[in-house]
Every structure is written in C-alpha cells, then in structure tokens.
Protein backbone atom coordinates (compact mmCIF):
# COMPACT_ATOMS: atom_id res chain seq x y z
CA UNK A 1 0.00 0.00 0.00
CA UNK A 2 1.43 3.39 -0.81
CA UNK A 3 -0.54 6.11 1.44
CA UNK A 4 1.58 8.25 1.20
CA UNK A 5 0.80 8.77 -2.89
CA UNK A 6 -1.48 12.14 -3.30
CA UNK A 7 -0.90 12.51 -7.10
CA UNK A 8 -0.61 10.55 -10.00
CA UNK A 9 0.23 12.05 -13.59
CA UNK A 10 -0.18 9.80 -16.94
CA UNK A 11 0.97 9.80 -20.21
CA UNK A 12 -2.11 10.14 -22.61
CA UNK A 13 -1.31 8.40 -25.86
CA UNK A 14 -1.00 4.65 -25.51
CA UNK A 15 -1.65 4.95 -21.51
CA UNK A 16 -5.22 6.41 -21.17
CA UNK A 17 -6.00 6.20 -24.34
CA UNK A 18 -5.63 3.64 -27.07
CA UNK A 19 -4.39 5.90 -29.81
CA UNK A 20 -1.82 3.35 -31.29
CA UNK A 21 -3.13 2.41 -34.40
CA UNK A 22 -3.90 6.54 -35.16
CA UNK A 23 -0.11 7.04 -34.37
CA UNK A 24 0.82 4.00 -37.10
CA UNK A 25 -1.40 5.34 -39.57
CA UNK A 26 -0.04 8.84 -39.51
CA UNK A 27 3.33 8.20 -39.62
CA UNK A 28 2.80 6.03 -41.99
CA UNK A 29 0.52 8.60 -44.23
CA UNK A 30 3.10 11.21 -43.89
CA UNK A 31 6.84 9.29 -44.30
CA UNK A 32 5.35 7.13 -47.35
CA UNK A 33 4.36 10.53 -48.99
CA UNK A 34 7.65 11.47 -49.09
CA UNK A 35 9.30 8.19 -49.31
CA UNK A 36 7.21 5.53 -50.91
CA UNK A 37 7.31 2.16 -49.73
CA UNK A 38 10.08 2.66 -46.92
CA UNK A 39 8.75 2.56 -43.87
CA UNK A 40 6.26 -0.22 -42.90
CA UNK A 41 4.50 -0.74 -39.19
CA UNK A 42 7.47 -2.31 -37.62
CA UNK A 43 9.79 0.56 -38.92
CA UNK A 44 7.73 3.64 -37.19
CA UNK A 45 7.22 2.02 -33.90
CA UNK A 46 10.10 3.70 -32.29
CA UNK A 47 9.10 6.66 -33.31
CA UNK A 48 5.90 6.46 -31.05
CA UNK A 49 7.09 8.59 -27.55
CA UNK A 50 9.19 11.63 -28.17
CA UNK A 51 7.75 14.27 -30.39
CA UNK A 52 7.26 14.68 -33.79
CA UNK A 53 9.88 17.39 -33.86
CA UNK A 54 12.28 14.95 -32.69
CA UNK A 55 11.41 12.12 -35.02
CA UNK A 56 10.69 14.21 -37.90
CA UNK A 57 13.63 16.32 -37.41
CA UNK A 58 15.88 13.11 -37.33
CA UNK A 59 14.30 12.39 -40.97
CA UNK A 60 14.54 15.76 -42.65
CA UNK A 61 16.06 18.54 -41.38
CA UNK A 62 14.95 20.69 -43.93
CA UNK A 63 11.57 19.62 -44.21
CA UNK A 64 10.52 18.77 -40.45
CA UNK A 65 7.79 21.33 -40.13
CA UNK A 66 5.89 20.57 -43.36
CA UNK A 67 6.05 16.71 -42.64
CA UNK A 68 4.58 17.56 -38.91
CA UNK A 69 1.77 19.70 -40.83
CA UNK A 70 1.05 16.53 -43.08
CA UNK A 71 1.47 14.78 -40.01
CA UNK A 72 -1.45 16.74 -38.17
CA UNK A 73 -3.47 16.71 -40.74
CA UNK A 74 -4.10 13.33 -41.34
CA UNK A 75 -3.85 12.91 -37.47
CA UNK A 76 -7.05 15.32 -36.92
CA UNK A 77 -9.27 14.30 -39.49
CA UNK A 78 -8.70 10.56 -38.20
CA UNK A 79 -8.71 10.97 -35.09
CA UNK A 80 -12.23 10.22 -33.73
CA UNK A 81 -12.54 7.03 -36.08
CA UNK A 82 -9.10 5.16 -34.99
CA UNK A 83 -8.80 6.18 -31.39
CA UNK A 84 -10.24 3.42 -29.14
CA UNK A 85 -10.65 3.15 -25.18
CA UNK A 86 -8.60 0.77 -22.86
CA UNK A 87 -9.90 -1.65 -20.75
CA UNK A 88 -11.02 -0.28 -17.05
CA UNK A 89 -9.15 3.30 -17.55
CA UNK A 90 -12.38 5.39 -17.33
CA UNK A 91 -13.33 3.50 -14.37
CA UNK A 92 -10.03 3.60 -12.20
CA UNK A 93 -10.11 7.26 -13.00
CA UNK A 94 -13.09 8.22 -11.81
CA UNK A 95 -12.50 6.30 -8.81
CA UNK A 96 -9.33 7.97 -8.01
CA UNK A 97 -11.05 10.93 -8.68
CA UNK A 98 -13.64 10.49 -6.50
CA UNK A 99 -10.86 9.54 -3.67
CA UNK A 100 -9.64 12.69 -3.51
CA UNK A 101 -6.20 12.02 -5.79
CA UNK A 102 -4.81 14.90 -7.30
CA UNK A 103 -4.83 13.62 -11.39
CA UNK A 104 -2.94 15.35 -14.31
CA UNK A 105 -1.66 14.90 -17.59
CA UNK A 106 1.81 15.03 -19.02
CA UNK A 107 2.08 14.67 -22.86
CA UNK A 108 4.42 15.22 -25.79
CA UNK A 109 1.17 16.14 -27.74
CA UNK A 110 -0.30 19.77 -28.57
CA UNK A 111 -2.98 20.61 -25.86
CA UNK A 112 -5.50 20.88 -28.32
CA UNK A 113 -4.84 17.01 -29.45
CA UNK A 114 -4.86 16.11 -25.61
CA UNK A 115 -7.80 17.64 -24.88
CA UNK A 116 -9.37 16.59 -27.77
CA UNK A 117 -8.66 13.26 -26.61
CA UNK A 118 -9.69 13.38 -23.04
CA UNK A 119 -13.00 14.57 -24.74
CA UNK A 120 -13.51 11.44 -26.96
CA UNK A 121 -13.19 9.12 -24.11
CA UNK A 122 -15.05 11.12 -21.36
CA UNK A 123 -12.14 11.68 -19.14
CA UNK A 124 -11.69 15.21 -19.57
CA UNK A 125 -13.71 16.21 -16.05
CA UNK A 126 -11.02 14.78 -14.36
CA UNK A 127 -8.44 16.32 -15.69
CA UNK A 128 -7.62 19.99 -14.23
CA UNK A 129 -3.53 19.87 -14.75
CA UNK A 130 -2.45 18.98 -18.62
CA UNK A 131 1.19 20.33 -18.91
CA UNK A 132 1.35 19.52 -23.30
CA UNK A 133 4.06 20.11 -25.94
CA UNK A 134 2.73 24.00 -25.75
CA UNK A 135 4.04 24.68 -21.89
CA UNK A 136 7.42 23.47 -21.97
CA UNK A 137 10.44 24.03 -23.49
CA UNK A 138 12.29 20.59 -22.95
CA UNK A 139 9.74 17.45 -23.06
CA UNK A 140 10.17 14.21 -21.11
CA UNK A 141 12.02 12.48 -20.08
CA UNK A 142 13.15 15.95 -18.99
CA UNK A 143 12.14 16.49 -15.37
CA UNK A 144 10.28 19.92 -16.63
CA UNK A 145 7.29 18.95 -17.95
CA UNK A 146 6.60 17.16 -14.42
CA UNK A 147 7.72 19.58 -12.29
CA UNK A 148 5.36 21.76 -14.01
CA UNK A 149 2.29 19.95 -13.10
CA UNK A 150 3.34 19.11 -9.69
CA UNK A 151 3.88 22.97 -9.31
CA UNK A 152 -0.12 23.52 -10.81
CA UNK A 153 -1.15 20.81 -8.25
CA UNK A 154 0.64 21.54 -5.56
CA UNK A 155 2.40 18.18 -4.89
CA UNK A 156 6.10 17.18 -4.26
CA UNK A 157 7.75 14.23 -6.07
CA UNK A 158 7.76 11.98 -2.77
CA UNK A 159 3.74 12.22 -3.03
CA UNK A 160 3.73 11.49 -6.85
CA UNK A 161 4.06 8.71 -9.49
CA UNK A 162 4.20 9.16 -13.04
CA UNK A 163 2.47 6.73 -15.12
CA UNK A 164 3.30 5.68 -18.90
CA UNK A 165 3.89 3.28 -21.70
CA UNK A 166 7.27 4.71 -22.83
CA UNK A 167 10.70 5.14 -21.42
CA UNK A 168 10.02 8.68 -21.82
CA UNK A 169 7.85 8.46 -19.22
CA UNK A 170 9.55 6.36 -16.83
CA UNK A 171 12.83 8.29 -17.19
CA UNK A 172 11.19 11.63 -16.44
CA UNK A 173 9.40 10.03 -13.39
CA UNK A 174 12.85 8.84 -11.83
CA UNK A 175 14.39 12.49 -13.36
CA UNK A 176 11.85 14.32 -11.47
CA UNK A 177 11.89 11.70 -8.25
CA UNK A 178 8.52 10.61 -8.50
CA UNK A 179 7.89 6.84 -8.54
CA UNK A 180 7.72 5.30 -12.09
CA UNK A 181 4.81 2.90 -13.34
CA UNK A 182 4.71 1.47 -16.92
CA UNK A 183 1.82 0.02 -18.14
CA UNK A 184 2.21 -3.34 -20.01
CA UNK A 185 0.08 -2.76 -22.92
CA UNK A 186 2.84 -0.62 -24.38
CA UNK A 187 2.37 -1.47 -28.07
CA UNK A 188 6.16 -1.80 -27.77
CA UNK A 189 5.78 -4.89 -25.69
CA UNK A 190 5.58 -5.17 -22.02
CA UNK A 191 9.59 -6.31 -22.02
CA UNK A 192 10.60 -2.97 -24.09
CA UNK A 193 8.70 -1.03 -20.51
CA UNK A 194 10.26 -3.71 -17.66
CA UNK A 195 13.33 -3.13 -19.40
CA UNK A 196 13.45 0.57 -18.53
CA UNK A 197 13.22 -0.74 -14.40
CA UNK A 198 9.83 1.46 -13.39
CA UNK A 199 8.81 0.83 -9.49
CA UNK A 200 5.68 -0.84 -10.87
CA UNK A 201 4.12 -2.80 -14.00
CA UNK A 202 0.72 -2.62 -14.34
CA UNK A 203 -1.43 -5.31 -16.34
CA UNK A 204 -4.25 -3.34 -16.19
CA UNK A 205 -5.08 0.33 -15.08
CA UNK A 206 -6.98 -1.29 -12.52
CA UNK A 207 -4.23 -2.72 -10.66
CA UNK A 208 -3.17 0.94 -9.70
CA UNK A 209 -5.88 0.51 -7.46
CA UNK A 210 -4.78 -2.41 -5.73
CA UNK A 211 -1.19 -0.44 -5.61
CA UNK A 212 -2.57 2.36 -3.69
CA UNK A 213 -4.65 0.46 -1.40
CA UNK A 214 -7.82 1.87 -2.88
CA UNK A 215 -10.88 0.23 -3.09
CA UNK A 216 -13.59 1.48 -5.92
C-alpha cells in the first residue's frame, strides 16, 4: 500500500488512451508521402514517444515542419474514427477521482490534441492539470514537464508517481523523483517497458488501485 501517494500524472497516448493504431497510420501517411514504400508498421514504432519534432527532425532537417503539418493533418481528421478506449481506464479514473487524488496529464502532444482526446473518451472532467508540448520548453524524459504539473497541483515528487507506456515516461518520473509505473500494454511490448526498471508494472489500469490500497 502506498498512502503516502497524493498525485498521480499519466501519459495520454497509448496509456489512457488507445491511440496506437492513429499514431501508425499517420506516420505512416506522412513518411510514405515522401518516401514511398520505406517505412512499414514495424519501422515507425520507435518513433511512437518523443515528439514529432524529434522524429521528424531526425528524418529531414529541412523539411521537419511541413512533414509535422502533413502529419497533423491526417492525425485530426482521423482521429475520432481510430482512437479506441482501454480496458477499465475510465473506471479507475473516476475512482481515483472520487478519492480525492490529485490527477494530471503530461504529454508530448499539442494541448488541443490532448484535450481533444480526453474529450472522446469522457475523461476530460477529471483532468484539471495537462502540462502539453505548448508549456514546456524541454519534453520528457526531462524532469520539466513534471515539475510543471506538480507545481499547478501543488504536490512534491515523494507524493507522486508518473504513469506511462514509454521510457520517456519512466525516465522523467525517476528524473523528477517521482515513482515510475509502466503500463504493459505498451504497443512496444511489455519487455521494451520492464526493461526501462519502473517501481511498478501494471497489467491493467486497474491494478493501480490495488497499488494504492484503494478500493472502488
């Protein structure tokens, strides 16, 4: 049981919400416009996590802005139609919420995306902290972004975990001293998470629960 744990942040994409298959198809869309018949599935995987300036810069220096822009595009106007829910995450949420915990969301995405997101799948009322792409100026697994929402919520590290799917996410919850908790539906695998050593693995969001010593 951890009662000492006030606040919990999450990653969004491929943590709260099942936005893996929008993610494939995007990249996809956008790197076989430029180069057709590349990439394939297998090839853009890594490239889920860090940003698109990041990936897309790593492509083409020259033309990372207008592949993000194709990128967006397609990722908008898709959005509602690919992005699925994941088992038991809307109700763990609202029961943490209703506990009292102190929720927020740290993402590499635009806030508009994330909140558009949080929308789709109902979760946005419990939501009052999203530190996105648009409030930082170094992303995770820099320590900022989590400071930042820690700040907003009024929490210290020792009170906090940060929850994700990425190593992203579990090195900017041990950069910012909060504990770190992968998820093992990663659609990199649950080995690629464990590999990254987080405090805890979870199956399913609802054994956060059972971490916390909360029952619904």
């Amino acid at each position: 049981m951890n009662s000492h744990i006030t606040t919990i942040l999450f990653d969004l994409d491929g943590t709260l919400i099942d936005t893996n298959e929008l993610i494939i198809a995007s990249f996809l869309h956008t790197l076989n416009s430029y180069y057709p018949d590349r990439y394939k599935r297998e090839d853009v995987l890594p490239f889920i996590g860090p940003s698109l300036f990041v990936t897309f810069s790593s492509i083409d220096k020259d033309r990372t802005e207008e592949m993000i822009q194709k990128y967006r595009t397609y990722n908008i106007e898709h959005h509602d139609s690919l992005v699925k829910e994941f088992k038991g995450v809307f109700e763990t949420i609202k029961t943490l919420d209703k506990k009292g915990y102190k929720l927020g969301i740290v993402s590499t995405k635009k806030r508009d995306t994330v909140i558009k997101g949080l929308k789709l799948m109902k979760l946005d009322p419990f939501f009052k902290v999203i530190i996105s792409l648009d409030e930082v100026e170094h992303e995770k697994p820099h320590p900022e972004p989590i400071e930042k929402a820690l700040k907003l919520l009024n929490s210290t590290p020792q009170e906090a975990m940060m929850v994700g799917d990425n190593y992203h996410d579990i090195e900017a919850g041990k950069n910012a001293g909060t504990a770190s908790v992968g998820v093992a539906w990663s659609v990199k695998g649950r080995e690629y998470i464990e590999s990254f050593k987080p405090d805890y693995i979870l199956n399913e969001m609802a054994d956060l629960l059972k971490i916390l010593g909360v029952t619904a």
